[in-house]
Protein backbone atom coordinates (compact mmCIF):
# COMPACT_ATOMS: atom_id res chain seq x y z
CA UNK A 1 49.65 51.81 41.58
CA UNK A 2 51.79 53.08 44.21
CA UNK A 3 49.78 52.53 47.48
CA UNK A 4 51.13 55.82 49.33
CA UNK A 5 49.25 58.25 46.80
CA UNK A 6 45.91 56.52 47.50
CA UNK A 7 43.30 58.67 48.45
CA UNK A 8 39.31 58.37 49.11
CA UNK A 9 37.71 62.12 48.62
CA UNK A 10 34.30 61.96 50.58
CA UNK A 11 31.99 63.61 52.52
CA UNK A 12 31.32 63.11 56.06
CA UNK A 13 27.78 63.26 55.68
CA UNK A 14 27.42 61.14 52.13
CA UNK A 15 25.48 57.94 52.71
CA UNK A 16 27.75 56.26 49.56
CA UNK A 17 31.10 57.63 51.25
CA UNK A 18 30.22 56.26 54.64
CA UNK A 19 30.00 53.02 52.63
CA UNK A 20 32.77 53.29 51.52
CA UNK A 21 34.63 54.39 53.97
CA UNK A 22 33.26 51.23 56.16
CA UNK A 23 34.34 48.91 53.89
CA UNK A 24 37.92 50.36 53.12
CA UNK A 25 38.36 49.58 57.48
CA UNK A 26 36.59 46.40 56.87
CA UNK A 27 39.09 45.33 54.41
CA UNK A 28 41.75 46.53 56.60
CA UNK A 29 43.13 49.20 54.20
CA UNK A 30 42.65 52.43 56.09
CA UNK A 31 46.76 52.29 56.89
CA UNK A 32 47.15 52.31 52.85
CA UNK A 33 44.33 55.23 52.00
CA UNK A 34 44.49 58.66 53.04
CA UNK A 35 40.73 59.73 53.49
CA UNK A 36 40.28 63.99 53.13
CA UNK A 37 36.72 65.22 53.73
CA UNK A 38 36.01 67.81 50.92
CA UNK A 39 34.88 69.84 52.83
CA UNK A 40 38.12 71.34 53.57
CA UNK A 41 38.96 74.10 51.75
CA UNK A 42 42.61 72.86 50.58
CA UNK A 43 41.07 69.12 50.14
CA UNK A 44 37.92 70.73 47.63
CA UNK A 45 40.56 72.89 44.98
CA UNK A 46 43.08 69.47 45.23
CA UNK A 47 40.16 67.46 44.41
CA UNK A 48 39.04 70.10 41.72
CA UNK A 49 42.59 69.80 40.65
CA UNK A 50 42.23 66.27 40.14
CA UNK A 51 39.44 66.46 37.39
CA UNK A 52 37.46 65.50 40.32
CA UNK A 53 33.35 66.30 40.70
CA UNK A 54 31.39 63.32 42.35
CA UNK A 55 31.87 61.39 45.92
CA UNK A 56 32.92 59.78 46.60
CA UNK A 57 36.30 59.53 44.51
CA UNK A 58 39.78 57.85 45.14
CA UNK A 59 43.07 58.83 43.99
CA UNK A 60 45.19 55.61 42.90
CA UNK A 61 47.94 57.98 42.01
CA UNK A 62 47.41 58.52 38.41
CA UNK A 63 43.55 58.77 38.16
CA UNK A 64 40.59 59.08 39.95
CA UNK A 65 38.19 56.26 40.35
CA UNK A 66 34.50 57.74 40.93
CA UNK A 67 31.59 56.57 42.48
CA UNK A 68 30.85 53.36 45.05
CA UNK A 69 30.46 50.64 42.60
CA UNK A 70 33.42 51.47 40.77
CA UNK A 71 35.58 51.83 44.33
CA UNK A 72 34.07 48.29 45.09
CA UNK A 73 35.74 47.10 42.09
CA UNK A 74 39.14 48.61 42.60
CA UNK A 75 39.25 47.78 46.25
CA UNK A 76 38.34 44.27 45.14
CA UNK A 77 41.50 44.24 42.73
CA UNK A 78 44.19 46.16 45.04
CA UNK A 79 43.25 44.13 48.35
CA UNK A 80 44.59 41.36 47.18
């Protein structure tokens, strides 16, 4: 996984993106993941792009891994 196409797709105002979002700083990799609000225009039809449909979402630069639980897991393996 190549760390500079990491993305997290959210929300601003999604409870499980905040969470995520807070634990991404917590684990200090917001230097490493790009986060774009979906709410942007250009952000929603790359996202769409992407396969993408639920929030929040991360781009690991060859898939997207969807939902809290499952970014838990992946930020648990690529924090290391």
């Amino acid at each position: 996984m190549a760390s500079e196409a990491w993305v997290l797709f959210h929300r601003i105002d999604d409870p499980a993106s905040a969470a995520v979002r807070r634990e991404i700083v917590a684990r200090g990799l917001k230097t490493r993941i790009d986060f774009q609000n979906v709410n942007e225009d250009e952000v929603s039809e790359l996202f769409a792009r992407l396969g993408g449909r639920d929030l929040p979402a991360v781009w690991d630069g060859s898939r997207l891994v969807t939902g809290r639980e499952a970014i838990a897991a992946w930020l648990e393996r690529v924090g290391r």
